[in-house]
C-alpha atoms as a PDB file:
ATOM      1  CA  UNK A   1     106.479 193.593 107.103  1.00  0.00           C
ATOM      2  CA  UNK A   2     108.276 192.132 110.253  1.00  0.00           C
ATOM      3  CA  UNK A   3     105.293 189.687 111.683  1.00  0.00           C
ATOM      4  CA  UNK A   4     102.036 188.298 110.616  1.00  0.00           C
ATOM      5  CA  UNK A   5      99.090 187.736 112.372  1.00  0.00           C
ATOM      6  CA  UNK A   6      98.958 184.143 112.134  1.00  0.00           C
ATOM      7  CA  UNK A   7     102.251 183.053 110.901  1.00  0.00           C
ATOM      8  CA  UNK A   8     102.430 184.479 107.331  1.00  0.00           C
ATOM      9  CA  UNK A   9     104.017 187.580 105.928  1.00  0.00           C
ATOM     10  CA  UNK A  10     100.948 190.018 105.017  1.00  0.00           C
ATOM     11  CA  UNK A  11     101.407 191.930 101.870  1.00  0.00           C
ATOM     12  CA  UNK A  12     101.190 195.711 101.945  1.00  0.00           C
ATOM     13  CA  UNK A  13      98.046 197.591 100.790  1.00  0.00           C
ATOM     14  CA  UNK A  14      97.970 199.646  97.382  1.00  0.00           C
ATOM     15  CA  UNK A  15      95.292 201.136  95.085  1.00  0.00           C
ATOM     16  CA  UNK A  16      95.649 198.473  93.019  1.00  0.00           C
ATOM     17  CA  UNK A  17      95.018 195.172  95.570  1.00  0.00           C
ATOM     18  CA  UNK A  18      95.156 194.801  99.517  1.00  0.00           C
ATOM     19  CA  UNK A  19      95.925 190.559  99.456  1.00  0.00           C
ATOM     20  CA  UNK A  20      96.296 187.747  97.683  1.00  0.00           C
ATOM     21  CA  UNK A  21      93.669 185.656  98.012  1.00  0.00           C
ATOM     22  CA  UNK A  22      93.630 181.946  97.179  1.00  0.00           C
ATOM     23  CA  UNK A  23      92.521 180.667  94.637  1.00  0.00           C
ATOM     24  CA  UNK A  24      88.764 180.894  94.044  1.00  0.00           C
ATOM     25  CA  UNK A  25      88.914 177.712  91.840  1.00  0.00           C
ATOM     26  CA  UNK A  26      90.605 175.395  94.678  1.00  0.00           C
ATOM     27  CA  UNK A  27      87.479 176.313  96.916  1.00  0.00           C
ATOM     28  CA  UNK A  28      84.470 174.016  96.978  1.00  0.00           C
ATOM     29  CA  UNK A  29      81.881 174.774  94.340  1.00  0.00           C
ATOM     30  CA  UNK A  30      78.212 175.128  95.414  1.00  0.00           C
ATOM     31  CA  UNK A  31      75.856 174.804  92.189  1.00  0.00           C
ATOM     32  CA  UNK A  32      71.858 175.068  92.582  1.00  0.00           C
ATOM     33  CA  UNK A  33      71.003 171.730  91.139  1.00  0.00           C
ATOM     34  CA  UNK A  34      73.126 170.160  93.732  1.00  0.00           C
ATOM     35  CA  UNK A  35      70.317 171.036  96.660  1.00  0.00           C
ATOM     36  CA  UNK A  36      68.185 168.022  96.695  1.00  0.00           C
ATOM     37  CA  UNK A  37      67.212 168.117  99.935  1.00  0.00           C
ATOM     38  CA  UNK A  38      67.680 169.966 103.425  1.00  0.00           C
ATOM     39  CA  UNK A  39      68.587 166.579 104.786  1.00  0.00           C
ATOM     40  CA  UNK A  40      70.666 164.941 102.512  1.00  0.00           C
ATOM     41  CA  UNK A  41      72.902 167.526  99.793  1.00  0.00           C
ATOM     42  CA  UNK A  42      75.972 166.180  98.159  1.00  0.00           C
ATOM     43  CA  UNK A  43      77.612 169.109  97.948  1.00  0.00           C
ATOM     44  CA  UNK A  44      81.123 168.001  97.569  1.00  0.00           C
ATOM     45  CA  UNK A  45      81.009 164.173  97.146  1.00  0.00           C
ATOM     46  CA  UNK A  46      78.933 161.370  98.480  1.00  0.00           C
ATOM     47  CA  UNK A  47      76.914 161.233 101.761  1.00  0.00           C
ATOM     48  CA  UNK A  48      79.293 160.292 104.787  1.00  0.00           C
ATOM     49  CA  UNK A  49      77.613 158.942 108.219  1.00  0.00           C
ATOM     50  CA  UNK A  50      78.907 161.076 110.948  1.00  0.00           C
ATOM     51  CA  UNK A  51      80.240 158.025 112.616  1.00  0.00           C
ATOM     52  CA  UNK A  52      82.744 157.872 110.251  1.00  0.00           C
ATOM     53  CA  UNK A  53      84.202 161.651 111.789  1.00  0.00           C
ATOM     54  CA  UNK A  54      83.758 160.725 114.880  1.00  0.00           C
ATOM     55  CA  UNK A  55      85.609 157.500 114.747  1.00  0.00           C
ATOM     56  CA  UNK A  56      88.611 159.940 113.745  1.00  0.00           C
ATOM     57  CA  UNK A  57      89.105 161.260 117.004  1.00  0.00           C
ATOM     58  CA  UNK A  58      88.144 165.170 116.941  1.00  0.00           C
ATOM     59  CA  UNK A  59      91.492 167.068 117.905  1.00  0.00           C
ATOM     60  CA  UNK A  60      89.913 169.656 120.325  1.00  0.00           C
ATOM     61  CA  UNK A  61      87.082 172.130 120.154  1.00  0.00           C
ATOM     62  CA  UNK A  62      87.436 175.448 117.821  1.00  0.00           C
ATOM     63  CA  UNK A  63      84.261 176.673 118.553  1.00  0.00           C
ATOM     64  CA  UNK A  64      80.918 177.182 120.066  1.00  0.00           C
ATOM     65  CA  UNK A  65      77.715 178.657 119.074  1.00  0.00           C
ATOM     66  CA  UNK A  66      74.083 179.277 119.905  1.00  0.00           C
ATOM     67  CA  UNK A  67      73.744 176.107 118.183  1.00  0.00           C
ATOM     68  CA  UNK A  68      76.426 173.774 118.657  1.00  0.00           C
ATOM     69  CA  UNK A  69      80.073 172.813 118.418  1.00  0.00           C
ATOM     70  CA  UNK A  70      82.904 172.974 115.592  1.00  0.00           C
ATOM     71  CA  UNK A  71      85.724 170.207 116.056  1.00  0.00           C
ATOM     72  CA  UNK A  72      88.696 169.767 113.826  1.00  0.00           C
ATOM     73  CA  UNK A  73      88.325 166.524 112.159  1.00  0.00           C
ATOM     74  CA  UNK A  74      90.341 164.778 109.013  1.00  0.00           C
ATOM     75  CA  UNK A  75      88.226 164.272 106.375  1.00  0.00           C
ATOM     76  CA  UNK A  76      88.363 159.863 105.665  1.00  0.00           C
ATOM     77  CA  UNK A  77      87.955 160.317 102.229  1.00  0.00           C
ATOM     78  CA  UNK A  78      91.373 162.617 101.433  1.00  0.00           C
ATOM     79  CA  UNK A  79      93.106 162.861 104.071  1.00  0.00           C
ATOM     80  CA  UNK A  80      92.103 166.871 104.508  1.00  0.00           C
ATOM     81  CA  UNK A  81      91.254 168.648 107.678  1.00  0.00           C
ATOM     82  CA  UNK A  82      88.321 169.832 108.071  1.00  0.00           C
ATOM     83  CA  UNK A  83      85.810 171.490 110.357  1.00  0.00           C
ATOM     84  CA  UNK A  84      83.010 169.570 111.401  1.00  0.00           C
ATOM     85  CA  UNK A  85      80.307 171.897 113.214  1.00  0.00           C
ATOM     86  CA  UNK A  86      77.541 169.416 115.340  1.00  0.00           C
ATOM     87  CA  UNK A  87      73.828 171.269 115.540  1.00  0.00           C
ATOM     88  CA  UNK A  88      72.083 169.642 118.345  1.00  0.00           C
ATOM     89  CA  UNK A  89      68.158 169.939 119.107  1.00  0.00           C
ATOM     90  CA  UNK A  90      67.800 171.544 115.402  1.00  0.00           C
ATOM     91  CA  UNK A  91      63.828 170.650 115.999  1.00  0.00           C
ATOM     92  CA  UNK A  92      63.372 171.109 119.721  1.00  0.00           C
ATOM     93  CA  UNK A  93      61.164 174.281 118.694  1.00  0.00           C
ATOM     94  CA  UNK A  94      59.996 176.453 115.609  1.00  0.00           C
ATOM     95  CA  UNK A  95      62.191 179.098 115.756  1.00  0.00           C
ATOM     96  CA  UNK A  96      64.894 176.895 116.275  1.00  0.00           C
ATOM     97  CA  UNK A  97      64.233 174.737 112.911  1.00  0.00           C
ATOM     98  CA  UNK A  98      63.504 177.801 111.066  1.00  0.00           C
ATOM     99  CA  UNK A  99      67.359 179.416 111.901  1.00  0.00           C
ATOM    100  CA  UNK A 100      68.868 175.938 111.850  1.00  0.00           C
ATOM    101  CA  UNK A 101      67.130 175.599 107.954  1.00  0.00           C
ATOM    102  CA  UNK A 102      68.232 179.315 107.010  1.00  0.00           C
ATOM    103  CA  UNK A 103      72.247 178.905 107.855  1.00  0.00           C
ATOM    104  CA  UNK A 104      72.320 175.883 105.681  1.00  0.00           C
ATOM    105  CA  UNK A 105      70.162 176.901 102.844  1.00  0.00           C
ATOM    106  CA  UNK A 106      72.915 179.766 103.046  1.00  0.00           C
ATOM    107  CA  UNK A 107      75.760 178.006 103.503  1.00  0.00           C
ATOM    108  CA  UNK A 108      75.163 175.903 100.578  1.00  0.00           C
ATOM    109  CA  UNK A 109      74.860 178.610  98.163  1.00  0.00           C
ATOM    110  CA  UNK A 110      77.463 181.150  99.358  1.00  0.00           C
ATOM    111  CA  UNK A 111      80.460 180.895  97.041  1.00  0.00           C
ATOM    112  CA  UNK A 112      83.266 183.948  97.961  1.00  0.00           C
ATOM    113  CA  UNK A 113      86.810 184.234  98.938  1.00  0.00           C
ATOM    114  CA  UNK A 114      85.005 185.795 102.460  1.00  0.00           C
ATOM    115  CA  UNK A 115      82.122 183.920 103.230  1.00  0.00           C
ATOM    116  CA  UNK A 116      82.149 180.196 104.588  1.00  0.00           C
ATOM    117  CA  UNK A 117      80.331 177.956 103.100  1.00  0.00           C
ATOM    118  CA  UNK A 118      79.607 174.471 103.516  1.00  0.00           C
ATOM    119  CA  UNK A 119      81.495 171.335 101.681  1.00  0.00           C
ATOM    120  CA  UNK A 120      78.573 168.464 102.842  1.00  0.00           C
ATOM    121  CA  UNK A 121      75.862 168.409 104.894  1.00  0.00           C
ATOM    122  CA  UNK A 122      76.049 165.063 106.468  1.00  0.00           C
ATOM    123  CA  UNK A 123      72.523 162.806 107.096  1.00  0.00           C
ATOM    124  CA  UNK A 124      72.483 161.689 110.761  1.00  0.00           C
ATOM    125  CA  UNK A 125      70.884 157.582 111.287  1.00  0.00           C
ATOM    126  CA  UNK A 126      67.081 157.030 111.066  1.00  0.00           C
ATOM    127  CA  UNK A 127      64.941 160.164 110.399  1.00  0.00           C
ATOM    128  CA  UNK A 128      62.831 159.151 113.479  1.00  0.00           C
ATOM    129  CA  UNK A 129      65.764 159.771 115.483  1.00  0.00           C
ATOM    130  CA  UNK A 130      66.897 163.088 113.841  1.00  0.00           C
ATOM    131  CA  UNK A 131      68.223 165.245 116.582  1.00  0.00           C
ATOM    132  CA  UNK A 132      71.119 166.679 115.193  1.00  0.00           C
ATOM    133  CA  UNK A 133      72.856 168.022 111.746  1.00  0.00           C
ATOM    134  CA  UNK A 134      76.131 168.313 110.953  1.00  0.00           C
ATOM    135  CA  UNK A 135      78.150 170.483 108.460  1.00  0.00           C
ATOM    136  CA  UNK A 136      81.730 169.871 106.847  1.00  0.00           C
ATOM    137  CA  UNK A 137      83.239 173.421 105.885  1.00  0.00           C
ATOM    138  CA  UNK A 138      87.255 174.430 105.424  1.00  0.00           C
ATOM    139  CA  UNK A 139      89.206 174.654 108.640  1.00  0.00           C
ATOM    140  CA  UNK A 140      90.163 178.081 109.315  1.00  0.00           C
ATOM    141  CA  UNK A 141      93.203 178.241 111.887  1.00  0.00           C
ATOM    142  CA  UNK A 142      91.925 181.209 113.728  1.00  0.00           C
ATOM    143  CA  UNK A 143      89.183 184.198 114.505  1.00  0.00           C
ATOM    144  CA  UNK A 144      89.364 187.955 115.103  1.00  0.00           C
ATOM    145  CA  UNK A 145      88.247 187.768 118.389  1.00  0.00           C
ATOM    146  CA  UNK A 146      91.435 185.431 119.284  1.00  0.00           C
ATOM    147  CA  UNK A 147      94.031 187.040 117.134  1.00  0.00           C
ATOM    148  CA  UNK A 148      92.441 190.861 119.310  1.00  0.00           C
ATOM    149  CA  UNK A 149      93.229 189.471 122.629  1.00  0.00           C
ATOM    150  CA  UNK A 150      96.390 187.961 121.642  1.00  0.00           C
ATOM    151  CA  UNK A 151     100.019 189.836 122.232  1.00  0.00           C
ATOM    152  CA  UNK A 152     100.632 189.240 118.721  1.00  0.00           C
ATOM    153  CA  UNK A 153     101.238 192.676 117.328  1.00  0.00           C
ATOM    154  CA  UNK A 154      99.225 194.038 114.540  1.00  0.00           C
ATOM    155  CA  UNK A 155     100.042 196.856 112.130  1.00  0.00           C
ATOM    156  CA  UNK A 156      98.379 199.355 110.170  1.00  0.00           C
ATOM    157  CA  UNK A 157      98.453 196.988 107.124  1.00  0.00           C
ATOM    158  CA  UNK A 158      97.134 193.872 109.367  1.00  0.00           C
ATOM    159  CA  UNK A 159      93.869 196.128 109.829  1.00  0.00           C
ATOM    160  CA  UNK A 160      93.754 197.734 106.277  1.00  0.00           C
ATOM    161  CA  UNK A 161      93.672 193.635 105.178  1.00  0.00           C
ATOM    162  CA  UNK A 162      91.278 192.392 107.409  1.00  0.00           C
ATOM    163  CA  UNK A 163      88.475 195.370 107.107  1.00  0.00           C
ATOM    164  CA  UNK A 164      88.797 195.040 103.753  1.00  0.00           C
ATOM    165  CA  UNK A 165      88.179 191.629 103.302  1.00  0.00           C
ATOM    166  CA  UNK A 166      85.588 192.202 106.201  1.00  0.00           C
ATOM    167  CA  UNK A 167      83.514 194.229 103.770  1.00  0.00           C
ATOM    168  CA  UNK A 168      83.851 192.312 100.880  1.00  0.00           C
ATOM    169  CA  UNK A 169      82.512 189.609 102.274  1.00  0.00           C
ATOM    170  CA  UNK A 170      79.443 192.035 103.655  1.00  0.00           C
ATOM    171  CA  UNK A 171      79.373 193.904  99.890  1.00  0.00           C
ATOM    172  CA  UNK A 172      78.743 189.982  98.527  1.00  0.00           C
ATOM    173  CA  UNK A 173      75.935 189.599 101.106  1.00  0.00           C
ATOM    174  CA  UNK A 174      73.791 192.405 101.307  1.00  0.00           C
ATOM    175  CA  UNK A 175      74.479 192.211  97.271  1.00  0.00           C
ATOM    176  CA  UNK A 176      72.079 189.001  97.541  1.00  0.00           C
ATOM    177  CA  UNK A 177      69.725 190.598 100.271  1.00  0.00           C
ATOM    178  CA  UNK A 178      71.243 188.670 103.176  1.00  0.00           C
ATOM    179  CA  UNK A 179      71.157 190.505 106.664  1.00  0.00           C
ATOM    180  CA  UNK A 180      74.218 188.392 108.526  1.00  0.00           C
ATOM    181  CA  UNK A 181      73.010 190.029 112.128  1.00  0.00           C
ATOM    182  CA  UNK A 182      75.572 189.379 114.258  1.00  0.00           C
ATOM    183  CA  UNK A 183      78.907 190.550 113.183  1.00  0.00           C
ATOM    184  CA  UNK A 184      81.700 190.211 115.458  1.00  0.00           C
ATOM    185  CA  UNK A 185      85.410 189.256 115.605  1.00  0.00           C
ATOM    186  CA  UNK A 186      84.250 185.900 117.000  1.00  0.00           C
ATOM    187  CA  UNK A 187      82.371 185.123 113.770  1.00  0.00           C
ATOM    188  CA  UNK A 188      85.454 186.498 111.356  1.00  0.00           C
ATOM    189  CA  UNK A 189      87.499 183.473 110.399  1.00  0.00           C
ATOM    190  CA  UNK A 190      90.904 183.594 109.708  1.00  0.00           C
ATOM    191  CA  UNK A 191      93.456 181.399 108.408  1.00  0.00           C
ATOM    192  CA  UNK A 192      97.325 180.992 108.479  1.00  0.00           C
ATOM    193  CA  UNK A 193      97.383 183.091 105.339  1.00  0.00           C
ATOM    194  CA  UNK A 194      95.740 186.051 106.961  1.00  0.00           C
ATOM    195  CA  UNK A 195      92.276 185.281 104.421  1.00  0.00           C
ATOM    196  CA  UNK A 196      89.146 186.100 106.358  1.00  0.00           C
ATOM    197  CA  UNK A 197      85.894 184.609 106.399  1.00  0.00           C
ATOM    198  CA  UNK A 198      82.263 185.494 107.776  1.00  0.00           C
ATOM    199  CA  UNK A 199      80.799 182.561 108.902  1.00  0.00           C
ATOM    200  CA  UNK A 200      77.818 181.686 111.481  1.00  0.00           C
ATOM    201  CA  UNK A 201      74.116 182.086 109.838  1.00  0.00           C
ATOM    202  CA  UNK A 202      72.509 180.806 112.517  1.00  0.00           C
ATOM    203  CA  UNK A 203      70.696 184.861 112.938  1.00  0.00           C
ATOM    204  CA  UNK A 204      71.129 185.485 109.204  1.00  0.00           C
ATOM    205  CA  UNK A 205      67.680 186.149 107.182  1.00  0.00           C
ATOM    206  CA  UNK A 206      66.549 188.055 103.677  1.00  0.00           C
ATOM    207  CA  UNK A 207      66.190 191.807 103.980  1.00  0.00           C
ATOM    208  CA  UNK A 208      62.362 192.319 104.706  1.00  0.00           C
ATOM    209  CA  UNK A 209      61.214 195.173 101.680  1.00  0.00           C
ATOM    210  CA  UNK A 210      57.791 195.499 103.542  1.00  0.00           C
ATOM    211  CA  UNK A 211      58.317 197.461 106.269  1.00  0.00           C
ATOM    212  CA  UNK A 212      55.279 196.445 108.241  1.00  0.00           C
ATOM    213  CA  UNK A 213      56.563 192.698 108.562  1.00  0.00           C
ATOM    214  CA  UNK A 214      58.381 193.239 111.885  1.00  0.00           C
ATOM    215  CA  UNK A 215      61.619 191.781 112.778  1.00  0.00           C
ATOM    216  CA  UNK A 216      63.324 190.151 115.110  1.00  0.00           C
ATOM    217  CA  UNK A 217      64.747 192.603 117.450  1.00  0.00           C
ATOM    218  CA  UNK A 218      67.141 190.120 119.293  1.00  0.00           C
ATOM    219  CA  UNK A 219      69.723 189.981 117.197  1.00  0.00           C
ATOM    220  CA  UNK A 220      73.332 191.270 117.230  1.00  0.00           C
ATOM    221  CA  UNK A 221      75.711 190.302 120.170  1.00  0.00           C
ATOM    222  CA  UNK A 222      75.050 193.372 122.168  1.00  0.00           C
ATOM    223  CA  UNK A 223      78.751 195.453 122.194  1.00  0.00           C
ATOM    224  CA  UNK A 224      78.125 195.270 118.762  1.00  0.00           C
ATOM    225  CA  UNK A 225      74.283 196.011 118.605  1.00  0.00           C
ATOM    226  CA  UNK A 226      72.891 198.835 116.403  1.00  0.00           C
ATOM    227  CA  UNK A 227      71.476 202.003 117.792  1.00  0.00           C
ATOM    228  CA  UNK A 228      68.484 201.354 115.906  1.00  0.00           C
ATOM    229  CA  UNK A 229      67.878 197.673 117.293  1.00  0.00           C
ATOM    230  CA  UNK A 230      69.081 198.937 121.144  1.00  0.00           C
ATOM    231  CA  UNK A 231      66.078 201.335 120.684  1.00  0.00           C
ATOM    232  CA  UNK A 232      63.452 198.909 119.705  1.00  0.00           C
ATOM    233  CA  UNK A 233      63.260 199.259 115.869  1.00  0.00           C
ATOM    234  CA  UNK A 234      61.539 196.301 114.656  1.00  0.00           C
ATOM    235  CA  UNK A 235      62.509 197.101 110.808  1.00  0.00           C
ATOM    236  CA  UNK A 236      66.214 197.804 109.890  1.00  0.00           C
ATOM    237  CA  UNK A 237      68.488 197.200 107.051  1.00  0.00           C
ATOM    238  CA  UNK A 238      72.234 196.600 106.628  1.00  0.00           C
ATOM    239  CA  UNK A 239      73.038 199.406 108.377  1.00  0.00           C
ATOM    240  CA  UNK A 240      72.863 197.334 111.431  1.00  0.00           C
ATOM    241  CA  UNK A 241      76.121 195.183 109.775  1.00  0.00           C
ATOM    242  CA  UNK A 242      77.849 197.542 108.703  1.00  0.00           C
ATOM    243  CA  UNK A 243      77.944 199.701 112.159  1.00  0.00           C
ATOM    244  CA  UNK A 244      78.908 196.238 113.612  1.00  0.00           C
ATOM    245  CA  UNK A 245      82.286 196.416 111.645  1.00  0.00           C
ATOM    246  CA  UNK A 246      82.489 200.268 112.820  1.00  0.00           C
ATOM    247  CA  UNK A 247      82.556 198.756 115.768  1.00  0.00           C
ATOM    248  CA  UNK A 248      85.358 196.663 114.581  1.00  0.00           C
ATOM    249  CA  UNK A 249      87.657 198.482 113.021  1.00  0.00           C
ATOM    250  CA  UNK A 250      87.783 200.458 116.464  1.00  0.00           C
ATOM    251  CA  UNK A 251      88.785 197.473 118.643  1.00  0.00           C
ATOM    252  CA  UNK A 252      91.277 196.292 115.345  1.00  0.00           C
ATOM    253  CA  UNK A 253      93.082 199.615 116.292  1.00  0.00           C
ATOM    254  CA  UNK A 254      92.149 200.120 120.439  1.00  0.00           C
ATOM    255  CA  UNK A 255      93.050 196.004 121.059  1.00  0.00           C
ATOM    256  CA  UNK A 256      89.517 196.455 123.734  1.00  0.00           C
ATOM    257  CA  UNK A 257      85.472 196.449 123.345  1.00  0.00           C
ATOM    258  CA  UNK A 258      84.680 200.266 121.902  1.00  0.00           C
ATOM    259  CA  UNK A 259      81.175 199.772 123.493  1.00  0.00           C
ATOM    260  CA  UNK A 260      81.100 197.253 126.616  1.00  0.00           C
ATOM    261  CA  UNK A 261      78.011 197.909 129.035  1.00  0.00           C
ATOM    262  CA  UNK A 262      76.475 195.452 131.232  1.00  0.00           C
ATOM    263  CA  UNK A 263      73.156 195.099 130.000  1.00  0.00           C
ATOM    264  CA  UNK A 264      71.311 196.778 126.577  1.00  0.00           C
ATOM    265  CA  UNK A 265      70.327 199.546 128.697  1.00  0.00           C
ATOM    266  CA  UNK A 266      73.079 201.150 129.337  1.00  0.00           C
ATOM    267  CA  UNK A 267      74.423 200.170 125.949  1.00  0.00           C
END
């Protein structure tokens, strides 16, 4: 293949395999007994103060969220980059906490080629002054969103690689009952190497088997926004994911928005 999407040469798809993927052994390894708390969980190593990142100088800005920032740091320990994502006001309200408490549970316990996950959690100073969390996971150079908007070309085989991995990484969380809820090239990592990864939990919850518990119906960045949720259903399943990457897979091939309206309504 002439080009790659981020700078390496992307192997073509066959029956057999559509990548190679790195190695699942040189990824961080997230074991139950290590969660010994939502405020302090060694997942990798020993407990480092933020202060120690920040005194690193962040590069620039990768990212922002609903609930905070994602710099690229260097970790002080090895030398590594890493990403260091900074959740502010994580207790400014219940709903808040409750999100904020559900992406890390996850993130701890994910463990796929296609699904970030987190290397520490770090503990902030004081508890009385706890304001903010912060979460260590692999750098990833790049995101769908960026690499769509960009002039860099992208062939038939480009798209074959990243839907697949897309629904790998879906197959390995609706496999464990996890709803991701809000799918979109902006929350697809991607790294020099072409290897995707879901990330952002922060609307992720358990599939609800009682269908009178309703659900939250605000969910989904809206272009990619179920037809279900757009019509009020307060019970869905991971339908609403998968018609997300639908949604996808048509702007992987179109290079635009398949569905871009100005409000839900029209949606």
């Amino acid at each position: 293949m002439a080009m790659a999407v981020v700078g390496q040469r992307v192997e073509r798809a066959s029956s057999r395999h559509v990548m190679a993927f790195h190695n699942p052994s040189s990824s961080p390894s997230v074991t139950n007994n290590q969660h010994v708390g939502l405020l302090a969980i060694p997942v990798s190593g020993s407990i480092i103060s933020p202060v120690t990142y920040a005194s690193e100088t962040p590069d620039r800005p990768i990212g922002y969220g609903a609930f905070g920032v994602v710099w690229a740091v260097t970790d002080p320990r090895d030398g590594k980059r890493v990403a260091l994502k900074k959740m502010s006001n994580v207790f400014q309200n219940v709903v808040s906490a409750i999100r904020v408490y559900r992406e890390l549970r996850m993130l701890c316990h994910f463990r796929h080629e296609n699904v970030l996950s987190a290397q520490d959690i770090l503990q902030p100073g004081p508890l009385d002054f706890l304001h903010e969390i912060f979460v260590v996971t692999e750098l990833m150079q790049s995101d769908l969103h960026k690499i769509i908007v960009s002039p860099q070309p992208l062939t038939s085989d480009h798209v074959k690689v990243f839907l697949y991995q897309i629904l790998r990484g879906l197959k390995y969380l609706h496999s464990a009952r996890v709803l991701h809820r809000d799918i979109k090239p902006g929350n697809l990592l991607v790294n020099s190497n072409c290897c995707l990864k879901i990330c952002d939990f922060g609307l992720a919850r358990i599939m609800e088997p009682d269908e009178s518990i309703a659900m939250t119906q605000e969910v989904v960045t809206q272009y990619y926004r179920a037809p279900e949720i757009l019509m009020g259903a307060v019970h869905y399943s991971s339908a609403v994911d998968i018609w997300s990457v639908g949604c996808i897979f048509a702007e992987l091939l179109s290079r635009r928005i398949l569905f871009q309206a100005s409000a839900p309504v029209q949606q």
